[in-house]
C-alpha atoms as a PDB file:
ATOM      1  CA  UNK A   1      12.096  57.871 -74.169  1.00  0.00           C
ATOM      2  CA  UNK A   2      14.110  60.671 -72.770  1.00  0.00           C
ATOM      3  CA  UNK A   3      17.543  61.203 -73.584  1.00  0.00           C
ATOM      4  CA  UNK A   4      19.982  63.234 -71.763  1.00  0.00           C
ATOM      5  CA  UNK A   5      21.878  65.844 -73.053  1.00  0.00           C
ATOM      6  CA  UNK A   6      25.775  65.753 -73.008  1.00  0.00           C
ATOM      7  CA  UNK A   7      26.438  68.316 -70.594  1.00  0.00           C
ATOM      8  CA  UNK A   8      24.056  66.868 -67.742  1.00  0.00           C
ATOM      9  CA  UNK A   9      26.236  63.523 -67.126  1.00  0.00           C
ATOM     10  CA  UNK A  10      29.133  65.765 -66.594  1.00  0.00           C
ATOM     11  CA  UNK A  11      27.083  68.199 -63.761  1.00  0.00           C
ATOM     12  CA  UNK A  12      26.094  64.825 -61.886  1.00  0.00           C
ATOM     13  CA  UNK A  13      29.584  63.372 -61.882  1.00  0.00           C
ATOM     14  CA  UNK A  14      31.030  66.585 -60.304  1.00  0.00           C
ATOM     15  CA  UNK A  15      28.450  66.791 -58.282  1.00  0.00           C
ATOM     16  CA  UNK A  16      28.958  63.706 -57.393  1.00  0.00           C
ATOM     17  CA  UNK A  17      32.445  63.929 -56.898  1.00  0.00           C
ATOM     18  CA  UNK A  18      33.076  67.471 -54.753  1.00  0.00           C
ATOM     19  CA  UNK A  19      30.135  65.821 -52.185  1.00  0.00           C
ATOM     20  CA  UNK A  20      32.521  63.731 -50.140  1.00  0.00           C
ATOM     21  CA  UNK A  21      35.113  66.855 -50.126  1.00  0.00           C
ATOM     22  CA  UNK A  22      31.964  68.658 -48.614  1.00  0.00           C
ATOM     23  CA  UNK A  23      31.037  65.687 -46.123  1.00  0.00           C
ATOM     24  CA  UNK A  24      34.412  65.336 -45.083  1.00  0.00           C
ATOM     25  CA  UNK A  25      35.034  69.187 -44.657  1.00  0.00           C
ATOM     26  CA  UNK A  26      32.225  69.454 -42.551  1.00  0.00           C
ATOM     27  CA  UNK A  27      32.862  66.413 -40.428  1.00  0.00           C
ATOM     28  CA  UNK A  28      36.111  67.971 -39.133  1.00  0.00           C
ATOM     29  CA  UNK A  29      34.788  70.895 -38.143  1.00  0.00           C
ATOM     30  CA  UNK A  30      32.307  68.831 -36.489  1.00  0.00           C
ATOM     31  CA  UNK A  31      34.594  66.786 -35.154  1.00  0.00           C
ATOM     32  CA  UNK A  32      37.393  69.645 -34.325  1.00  0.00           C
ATOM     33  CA  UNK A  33      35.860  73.079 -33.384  1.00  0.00           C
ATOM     34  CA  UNK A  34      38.155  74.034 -31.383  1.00  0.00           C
ATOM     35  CA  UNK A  35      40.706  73.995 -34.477  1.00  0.00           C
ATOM     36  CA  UNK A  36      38.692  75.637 -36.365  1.00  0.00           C
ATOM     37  CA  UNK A  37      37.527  78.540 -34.244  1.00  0.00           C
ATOM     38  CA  UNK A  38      40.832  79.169 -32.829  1.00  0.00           C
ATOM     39  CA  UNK A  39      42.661  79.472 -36.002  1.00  0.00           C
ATOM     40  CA  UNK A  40      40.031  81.418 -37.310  1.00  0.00           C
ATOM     41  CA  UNK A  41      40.340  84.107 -34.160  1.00  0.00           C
ATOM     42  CA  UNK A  42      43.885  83.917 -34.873  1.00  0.00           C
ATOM     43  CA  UNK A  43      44.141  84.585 -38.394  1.00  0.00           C
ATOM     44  CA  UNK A  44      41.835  87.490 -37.812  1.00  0.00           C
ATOM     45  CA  UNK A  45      44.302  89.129 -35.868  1.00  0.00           C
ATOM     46  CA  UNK A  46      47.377  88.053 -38.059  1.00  0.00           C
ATOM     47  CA  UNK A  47      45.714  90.132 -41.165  1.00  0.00           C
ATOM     48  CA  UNK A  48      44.643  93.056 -38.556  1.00  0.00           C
ATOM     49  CA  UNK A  49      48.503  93.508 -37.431  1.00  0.00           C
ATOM     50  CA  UNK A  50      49.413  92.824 -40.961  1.00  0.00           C
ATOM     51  CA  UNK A  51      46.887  95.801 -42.319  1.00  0.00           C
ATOM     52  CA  UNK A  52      47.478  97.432 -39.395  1.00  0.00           C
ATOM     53  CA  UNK A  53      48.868 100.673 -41.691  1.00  0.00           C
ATOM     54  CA  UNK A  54      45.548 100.732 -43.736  1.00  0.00           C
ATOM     55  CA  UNK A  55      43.268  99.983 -40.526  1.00  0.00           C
ATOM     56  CA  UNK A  56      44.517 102.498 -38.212  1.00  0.00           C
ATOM     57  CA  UNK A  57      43.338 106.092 -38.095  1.00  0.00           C
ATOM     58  CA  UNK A  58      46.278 107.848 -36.942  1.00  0.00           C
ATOM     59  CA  UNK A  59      49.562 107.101 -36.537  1.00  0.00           C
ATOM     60  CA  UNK A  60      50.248 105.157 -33.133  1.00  0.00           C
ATOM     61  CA  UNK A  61      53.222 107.286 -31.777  1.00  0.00           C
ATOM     62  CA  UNK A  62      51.464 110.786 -32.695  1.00  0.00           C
ATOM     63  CA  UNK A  63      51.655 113.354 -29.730  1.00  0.00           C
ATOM     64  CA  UNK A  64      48.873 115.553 -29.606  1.00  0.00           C
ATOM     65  CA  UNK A  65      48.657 117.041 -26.278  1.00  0.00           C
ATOM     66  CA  UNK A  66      44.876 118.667 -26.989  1.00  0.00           C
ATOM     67  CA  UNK A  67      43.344 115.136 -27.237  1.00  0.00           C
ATOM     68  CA  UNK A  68      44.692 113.725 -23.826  1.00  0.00           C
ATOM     69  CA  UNK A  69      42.278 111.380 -22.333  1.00  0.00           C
ATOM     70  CA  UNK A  70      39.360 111.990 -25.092  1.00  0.00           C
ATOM     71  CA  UNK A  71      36.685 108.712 -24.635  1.00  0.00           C
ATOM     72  CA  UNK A  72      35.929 106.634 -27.194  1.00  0.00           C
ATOM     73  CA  UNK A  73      34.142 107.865 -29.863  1.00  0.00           C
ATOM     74  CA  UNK A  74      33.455 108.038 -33.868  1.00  0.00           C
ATOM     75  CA  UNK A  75      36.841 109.833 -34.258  1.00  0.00           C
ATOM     76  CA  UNK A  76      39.395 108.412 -31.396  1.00  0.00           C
ATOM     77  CA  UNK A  77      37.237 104.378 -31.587  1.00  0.00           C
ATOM     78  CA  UNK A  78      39.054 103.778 -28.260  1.00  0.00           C
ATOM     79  CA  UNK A  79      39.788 106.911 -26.989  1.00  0.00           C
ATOM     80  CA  UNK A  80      43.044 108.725 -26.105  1.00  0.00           C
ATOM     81  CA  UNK A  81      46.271 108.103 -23.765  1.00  0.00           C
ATOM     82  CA  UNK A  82      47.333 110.753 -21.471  1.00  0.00           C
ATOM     83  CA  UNK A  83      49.855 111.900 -24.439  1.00  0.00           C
ATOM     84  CA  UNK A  84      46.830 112.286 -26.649  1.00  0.00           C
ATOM     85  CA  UNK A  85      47.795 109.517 -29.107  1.00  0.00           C
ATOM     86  CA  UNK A  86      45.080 107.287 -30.505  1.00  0.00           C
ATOM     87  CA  UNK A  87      44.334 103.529 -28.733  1.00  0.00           C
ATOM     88  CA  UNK A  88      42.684 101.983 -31.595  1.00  0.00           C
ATOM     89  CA  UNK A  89      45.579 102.742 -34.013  1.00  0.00           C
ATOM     90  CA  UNK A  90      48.418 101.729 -31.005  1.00  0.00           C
ATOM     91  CA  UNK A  91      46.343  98.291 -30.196  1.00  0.00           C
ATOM     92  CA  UNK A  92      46.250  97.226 -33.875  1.00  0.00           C
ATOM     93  CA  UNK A  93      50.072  97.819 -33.931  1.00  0.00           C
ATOM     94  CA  UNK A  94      50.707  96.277 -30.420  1.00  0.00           C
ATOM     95  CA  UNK A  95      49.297  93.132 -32.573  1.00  0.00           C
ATOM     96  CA  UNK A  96      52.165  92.981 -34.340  1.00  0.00           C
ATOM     97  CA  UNK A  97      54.335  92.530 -31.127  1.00  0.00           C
ATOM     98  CA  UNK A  98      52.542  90.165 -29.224  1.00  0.00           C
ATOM     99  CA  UNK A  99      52.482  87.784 -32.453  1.00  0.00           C
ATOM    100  CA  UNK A 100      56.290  88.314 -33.730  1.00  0.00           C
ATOM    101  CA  UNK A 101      57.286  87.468 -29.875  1.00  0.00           C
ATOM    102  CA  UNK A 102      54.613  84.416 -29.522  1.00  0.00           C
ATOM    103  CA  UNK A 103      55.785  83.084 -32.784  1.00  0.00           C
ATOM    104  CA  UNK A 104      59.394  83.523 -32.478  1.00  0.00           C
ATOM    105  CA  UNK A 105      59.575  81.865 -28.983  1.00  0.00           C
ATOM    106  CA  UNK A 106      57.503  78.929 -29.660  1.00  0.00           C
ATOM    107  CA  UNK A 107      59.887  78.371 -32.732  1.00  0.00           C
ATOM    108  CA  UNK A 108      63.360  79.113 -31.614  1.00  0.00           C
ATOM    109  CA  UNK A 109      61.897  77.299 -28.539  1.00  0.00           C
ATOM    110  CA  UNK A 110      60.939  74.256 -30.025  1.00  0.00           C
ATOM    111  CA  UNK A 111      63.892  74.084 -32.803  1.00  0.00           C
ATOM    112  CA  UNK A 112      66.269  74.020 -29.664  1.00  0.00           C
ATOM    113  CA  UNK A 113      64.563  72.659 -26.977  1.00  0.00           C
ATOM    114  CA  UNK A 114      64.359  69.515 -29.768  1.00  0.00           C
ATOM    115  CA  UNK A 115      67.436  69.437 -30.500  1.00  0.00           C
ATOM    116  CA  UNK A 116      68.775  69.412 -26.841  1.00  0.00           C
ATOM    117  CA  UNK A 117      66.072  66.294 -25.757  1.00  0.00           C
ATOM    118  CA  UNK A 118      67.000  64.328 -28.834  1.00  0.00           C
ATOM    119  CA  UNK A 119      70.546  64.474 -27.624  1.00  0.00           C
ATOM    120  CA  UNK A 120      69.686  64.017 -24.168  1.00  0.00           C
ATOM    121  CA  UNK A 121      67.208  61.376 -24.758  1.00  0.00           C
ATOM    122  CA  UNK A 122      68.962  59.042 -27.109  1.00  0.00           C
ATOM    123  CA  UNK A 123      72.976  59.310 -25.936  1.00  0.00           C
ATOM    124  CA  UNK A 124      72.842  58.443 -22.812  1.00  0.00           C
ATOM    125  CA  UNK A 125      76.330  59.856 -21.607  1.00  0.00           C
ATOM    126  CA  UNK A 126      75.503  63.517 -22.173  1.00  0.00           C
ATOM    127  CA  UNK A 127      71.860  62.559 -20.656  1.00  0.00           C
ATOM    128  CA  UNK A 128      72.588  63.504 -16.829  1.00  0.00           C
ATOM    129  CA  UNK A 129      74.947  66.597 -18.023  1.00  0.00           C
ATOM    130  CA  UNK A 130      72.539  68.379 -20.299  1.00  0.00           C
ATOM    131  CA  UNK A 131      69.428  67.748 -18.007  1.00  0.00           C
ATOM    132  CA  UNK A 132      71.024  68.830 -15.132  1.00  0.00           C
ATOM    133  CA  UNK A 133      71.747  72.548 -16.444  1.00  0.00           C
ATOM    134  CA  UNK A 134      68.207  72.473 -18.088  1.00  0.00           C
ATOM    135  CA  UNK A 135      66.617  71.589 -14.255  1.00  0.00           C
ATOM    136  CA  UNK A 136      69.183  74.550 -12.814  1.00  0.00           C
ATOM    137  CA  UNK A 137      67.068  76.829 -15.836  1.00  0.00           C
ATOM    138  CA  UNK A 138      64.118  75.447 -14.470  1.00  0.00           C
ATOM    139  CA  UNK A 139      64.563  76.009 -11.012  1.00  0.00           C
ATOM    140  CA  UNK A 140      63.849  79.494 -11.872  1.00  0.00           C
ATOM    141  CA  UNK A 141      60.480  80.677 -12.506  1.00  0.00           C
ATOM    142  CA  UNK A 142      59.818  82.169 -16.291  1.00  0.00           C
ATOM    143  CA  UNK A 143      58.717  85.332 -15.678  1.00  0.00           C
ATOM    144  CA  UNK A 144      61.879  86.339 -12.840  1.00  0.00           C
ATOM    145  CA  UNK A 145      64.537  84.614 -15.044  1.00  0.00           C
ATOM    146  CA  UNK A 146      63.099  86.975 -18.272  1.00  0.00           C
ATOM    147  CA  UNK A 147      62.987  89.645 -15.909  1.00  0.00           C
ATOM    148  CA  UNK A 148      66.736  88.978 -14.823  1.00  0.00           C
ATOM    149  CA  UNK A 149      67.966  88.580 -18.600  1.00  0.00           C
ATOM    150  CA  UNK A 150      66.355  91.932 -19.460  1.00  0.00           C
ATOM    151  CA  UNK A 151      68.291  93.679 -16.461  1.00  0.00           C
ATOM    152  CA  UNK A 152      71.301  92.496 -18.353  1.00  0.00           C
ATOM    153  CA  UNK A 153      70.271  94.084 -21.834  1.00  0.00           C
ATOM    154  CA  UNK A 154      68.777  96.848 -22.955  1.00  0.00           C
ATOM    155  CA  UNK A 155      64.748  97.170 -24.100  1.00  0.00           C
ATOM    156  CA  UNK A 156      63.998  95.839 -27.378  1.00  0.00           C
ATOM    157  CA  UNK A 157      61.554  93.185 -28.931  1.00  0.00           C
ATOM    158  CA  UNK A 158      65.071  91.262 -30.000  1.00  0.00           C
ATOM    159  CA  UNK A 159      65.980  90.949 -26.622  1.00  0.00           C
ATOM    160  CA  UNK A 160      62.470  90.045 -25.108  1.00  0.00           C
ATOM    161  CA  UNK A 161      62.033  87.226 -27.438  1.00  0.00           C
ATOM    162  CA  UNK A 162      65.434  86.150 -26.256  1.00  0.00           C
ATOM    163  CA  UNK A 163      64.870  86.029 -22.506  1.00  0.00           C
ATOM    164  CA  UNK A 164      61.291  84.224 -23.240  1.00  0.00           C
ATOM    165  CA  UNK A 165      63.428  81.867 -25.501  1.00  0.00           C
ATOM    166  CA  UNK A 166      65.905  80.606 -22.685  1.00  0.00           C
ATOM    167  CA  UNK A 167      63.441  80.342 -20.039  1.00  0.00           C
ATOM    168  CA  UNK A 168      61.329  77.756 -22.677  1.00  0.00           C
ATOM    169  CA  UNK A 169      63.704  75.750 -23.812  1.00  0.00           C
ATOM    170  CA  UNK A 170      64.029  73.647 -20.695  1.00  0.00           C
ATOM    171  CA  UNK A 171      60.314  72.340 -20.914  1.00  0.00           C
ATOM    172  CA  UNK A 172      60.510  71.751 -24.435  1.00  0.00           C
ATOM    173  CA  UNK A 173      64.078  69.767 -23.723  1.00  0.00           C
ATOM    174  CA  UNK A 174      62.351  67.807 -21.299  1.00  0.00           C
ATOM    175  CA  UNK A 175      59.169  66.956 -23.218  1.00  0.00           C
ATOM    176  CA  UNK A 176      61.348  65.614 -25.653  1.00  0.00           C
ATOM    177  CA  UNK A 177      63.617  63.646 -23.532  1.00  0.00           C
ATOM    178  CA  UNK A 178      60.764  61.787 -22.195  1.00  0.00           C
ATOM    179  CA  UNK A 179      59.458  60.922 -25.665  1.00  0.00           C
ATOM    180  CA  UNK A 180      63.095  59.750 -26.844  1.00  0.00           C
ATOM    181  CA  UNK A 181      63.486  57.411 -23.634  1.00  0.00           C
ATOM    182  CA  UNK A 182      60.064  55.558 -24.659  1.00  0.00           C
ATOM    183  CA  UNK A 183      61.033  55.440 -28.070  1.00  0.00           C
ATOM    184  CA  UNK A 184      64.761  54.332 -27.679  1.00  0.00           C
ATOM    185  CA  UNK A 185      63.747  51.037 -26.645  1.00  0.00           C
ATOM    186  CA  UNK A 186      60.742  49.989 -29.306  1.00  0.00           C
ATOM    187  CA  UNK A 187      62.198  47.399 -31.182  1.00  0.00           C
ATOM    188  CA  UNK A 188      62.815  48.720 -34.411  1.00  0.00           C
ATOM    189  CA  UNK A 189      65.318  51.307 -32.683  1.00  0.00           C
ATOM    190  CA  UNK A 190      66.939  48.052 -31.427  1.00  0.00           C
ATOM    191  CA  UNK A 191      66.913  46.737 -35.312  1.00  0.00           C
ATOM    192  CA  UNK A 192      68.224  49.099 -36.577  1.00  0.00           C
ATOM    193  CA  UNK A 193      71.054  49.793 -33.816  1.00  0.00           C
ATOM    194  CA  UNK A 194      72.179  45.944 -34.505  1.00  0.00           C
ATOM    195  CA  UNK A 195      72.341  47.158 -38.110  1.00  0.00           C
ATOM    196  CA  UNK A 196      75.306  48.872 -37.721  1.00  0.00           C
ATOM    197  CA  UNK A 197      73.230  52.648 -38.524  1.00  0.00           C
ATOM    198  CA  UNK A 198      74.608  55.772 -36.855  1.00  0.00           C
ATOM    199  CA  UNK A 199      73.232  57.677 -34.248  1.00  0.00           C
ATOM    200  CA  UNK A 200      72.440  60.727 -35.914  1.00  0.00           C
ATOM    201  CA  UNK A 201      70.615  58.436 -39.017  1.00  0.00           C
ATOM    202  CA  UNK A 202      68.785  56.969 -36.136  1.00  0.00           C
ATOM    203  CA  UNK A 203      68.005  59.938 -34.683  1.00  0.00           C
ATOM    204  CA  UNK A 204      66.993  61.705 -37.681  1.00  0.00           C
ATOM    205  CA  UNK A 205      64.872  58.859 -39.616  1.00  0.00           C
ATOM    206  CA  UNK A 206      63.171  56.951 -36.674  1.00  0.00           C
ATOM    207  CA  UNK A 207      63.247  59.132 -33.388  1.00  0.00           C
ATOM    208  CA  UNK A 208      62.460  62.571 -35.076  1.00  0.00           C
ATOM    209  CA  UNK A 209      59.372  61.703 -37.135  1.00  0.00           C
ATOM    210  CA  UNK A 210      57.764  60.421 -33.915  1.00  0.00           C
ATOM    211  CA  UNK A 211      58.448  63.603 -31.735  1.00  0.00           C
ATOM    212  CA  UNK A 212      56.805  66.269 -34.128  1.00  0.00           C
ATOM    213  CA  UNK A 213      53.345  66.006 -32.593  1.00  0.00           C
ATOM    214  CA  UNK A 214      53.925  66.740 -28.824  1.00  0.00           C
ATOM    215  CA  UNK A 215      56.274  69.430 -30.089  1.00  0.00           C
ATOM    216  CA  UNK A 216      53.992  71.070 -32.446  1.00  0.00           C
ATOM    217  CA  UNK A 217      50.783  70.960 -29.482  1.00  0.00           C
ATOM    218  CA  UNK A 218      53.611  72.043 -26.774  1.00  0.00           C
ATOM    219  CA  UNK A 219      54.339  75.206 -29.320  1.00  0.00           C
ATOM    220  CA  UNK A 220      51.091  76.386 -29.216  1.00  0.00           C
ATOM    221  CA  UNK A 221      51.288  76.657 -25.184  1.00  0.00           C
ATOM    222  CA  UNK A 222      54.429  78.489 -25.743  1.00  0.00           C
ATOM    223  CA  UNK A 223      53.349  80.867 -28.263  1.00  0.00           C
ATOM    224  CA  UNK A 224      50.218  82.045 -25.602  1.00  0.00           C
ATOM    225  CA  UNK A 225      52.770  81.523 -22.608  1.00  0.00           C
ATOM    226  CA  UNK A 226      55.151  83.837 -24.687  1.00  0.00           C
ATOM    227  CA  UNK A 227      52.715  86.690 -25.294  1.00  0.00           C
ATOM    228  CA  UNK A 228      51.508  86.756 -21.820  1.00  0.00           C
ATOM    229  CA  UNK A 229      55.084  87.156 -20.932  1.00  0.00           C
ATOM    230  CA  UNK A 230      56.056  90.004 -23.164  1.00  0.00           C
ATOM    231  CA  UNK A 231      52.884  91.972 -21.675  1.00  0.00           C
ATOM    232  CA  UNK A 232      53.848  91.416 -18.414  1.00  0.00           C
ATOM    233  CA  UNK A 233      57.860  92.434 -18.877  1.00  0.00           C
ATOM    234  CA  UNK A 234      56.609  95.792 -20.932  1.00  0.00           C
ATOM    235  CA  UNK A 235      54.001  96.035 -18.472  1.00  0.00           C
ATOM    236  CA  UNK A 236      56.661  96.156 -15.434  1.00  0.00           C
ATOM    237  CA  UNK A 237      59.054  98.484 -17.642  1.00  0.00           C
ATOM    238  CA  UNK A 238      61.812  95.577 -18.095  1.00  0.00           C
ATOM    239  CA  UNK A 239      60.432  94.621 -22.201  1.00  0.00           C
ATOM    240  CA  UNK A 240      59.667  96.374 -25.337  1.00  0.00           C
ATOM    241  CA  UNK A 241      61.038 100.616 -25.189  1.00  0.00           C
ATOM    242  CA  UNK A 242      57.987 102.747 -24.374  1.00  0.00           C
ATOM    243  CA  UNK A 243      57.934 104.105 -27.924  1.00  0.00           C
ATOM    244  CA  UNK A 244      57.544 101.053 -29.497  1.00  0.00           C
ATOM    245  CA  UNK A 245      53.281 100.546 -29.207  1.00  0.00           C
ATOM    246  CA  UNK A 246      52.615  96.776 -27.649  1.00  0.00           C
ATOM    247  CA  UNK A 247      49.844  95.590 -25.426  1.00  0.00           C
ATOM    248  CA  UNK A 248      51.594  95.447 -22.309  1.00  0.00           C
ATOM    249  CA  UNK A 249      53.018  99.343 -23.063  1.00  0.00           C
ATOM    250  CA  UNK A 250      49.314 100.694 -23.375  1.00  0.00           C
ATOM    251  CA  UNK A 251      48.034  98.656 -20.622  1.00  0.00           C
ATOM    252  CA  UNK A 252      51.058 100.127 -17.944  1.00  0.00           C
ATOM    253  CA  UNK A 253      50.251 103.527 -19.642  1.00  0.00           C
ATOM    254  CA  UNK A 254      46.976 103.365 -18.049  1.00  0.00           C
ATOM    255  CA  UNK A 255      47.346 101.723 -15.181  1.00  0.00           C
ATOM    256  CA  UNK A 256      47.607 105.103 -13.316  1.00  0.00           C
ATOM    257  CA  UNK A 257      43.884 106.686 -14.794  1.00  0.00           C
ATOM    258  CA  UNK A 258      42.462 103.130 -14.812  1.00  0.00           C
ATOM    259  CA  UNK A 259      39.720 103.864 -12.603  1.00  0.00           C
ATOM    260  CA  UNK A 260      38.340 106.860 -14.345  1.00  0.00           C
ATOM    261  CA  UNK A 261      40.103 105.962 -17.577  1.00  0.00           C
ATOM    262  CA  UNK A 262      39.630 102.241 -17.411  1.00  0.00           C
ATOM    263  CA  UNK A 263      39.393 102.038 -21.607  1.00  0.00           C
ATOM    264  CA  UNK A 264      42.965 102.730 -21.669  1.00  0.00           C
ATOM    265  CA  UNK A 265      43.718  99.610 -19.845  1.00  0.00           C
ATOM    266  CA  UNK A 266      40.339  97.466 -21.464  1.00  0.00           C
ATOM    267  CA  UNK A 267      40.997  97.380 -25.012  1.00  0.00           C
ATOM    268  CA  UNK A 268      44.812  95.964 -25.014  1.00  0.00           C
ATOM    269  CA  UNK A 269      43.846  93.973 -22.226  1.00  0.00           C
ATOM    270  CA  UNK A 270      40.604  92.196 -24.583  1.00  0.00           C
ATOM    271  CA  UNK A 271      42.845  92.060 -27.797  1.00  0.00           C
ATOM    272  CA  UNK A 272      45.700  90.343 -25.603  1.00  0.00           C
ATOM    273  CA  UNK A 273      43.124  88.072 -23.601  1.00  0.00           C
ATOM    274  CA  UNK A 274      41.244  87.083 -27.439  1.00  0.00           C
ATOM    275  CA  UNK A 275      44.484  86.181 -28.900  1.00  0.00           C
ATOM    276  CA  UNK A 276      46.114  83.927 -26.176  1.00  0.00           C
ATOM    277  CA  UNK A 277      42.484  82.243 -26.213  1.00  0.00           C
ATOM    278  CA  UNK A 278      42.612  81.626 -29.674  1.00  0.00           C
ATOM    279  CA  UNK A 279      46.014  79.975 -29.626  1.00  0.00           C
ATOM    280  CA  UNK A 280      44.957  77.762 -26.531  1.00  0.00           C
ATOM    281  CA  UNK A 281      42.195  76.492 -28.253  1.00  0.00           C
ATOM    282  CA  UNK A 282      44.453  75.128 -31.691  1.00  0.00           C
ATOM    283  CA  UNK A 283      46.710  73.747 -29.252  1.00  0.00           C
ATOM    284  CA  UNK A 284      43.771  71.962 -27.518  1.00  0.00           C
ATOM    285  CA  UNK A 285      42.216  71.050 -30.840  1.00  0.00           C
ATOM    286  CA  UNK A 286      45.536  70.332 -32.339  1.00  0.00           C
ATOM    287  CA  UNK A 287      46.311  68.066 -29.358  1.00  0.00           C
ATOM    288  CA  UNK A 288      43.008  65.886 -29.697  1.00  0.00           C
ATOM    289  CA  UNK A 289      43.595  65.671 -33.748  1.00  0.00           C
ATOM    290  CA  UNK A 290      47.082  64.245 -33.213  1.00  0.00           C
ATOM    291  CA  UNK A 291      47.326  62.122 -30.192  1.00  0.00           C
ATOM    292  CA  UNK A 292      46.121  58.829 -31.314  1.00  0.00           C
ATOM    293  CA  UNK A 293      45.201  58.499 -27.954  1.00  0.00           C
ATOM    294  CA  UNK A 294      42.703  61.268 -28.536  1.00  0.00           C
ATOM    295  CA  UNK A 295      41.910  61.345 -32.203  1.00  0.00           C
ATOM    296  CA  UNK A 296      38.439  60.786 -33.574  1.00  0.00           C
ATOM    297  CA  UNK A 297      37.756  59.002 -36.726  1.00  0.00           C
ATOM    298  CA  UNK A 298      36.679  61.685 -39.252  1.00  0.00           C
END
């Protein structure tokens, strides 16, 4: 007869045990890849703009006018700018722009843009006022309204995430509006309205809870829509100060050797295209995992 030793039961119970962690693991990325590869992408370039002191080669803003326009190669990775200062080293920095302006907009975006629809959507007095001014905002394309609200400031990444902010917050006002006006009349709004609770407890403890997942799928779009944005105002001159190295800086830079220079304009161009990618795809993913509509059972 064969008798086990003490330690083996042990081994086969944790065994046993950590295998439906595994299953279950493995099912979601089955079932979510888009999740999964997009917030790997993007958490790639988080810790590259976050090590972008000990990953660079040079520093960014360096003038060195005997290196103008060098190719890439082992020393300059991605060449040289017409000022001589080193792509590689300005495109991991320009990371750290695109992402504090994508992240700031989709949140000051979404923190106000909720707070406005809730309003809107639930008292229905201040309804035709509020969405009235947000449809004036809207009226005006993104990209020319940032453009104007730079003309009135000076350059700076405060000010860019600004503009981007108030040309948001309509769509995110109105998203939530339309959620609120569905969820107004479910009947345990109505319950608890004939129970004598306040507005803002209603607000708060059964119209919230139930807005969070549109708003977190609809920040995702902003964040990409955001970054786009800030390349295209530093692009045009009207965002971040020349000095300060971003994507759209390097890319306008180079616009005037691109066809003989065209790496100038290629790298900030890939990093900027990878990025916005990589937050489309979590929203997409994000969007499937929490729309009941959607979801798949895991």
């Amino acid at each position: 007869m064969t008798v086990q030793s003490p330690t083996t039961v042990p081994a086969v119970a944790e065994t046993a045990a950590e295998a439906p962690k595994r299953i279950s693991l493995w099912r979601l990325v089955r079932r979510y890849p888009t999740i999964v590869i997009g917030s790997s992408i993007l958490i790639t370039i988080i810790l590259v703009a976050i090590f972008a002191p000990f990953l660079g080669t040079v520093d960014p803003t360096a003038i060195s006018t005997r290196m103008r326009t060098r190719e890439p190669s082992a020393q300059f990775w991605f060449g040289t700018d017409m000022l001589g200062r080193d792509i590689y080293s300005r495109v991991l920095y320009g990371a750290r722009v695109s992402l504090v302006v994508g992240f700031s907009v989709a949140i000051l975006a979404s923190v106000l843009g909720l707070a406005i629809g809730l309003v809107a959507g639930f008292i229905r007095k201040a309804d035709a006022i509020i969405m009235r001014v947000m449809d004036g905002i809207m009226s005006i394309p993104s990209i020319l309204l940032a453009i104007a609200l730079m003309a009135l400031t000076r350059g700076s990444v405060g000010n860019v995430i600004l503009a981007i902010t108030i040309a948001e917050i309509p769509r995110v006002s109105r998203l939530v509006r339309g959620v609120v006006l569905s969820l107004r009349e479910q009947p345990y709004v109505d319950a608890a309205v004939a129970a004598g609770t306040s507005t803002p407890v209603i607000i708060v403890k059964h119209i919230l809870p139930n807005t969070l997942a549109p708003i977190i799928v609809q920040a995702t779009y902003i964040c990409a829509a955001a970054m786009i944005t800030e390349a295209i105002l530093s692009f045009i001159g009207a965002g971040t100060p020349p000095i300060t190295p971003s994507w759209g800086n390097i890319m306008a830079e180079g616009r005037a050797l691109w066809q003989v220079k065209f790496y100038i304009v290629l790298f900030p161009a890939m990093f900027l295209s990878i990025t916005v990618l990589a937050v489309n795809l979590l929203g997409d993913g994000l969007r499937d995992a929490l729309d009941p509509r959607l979801a798949k059972t895991i």
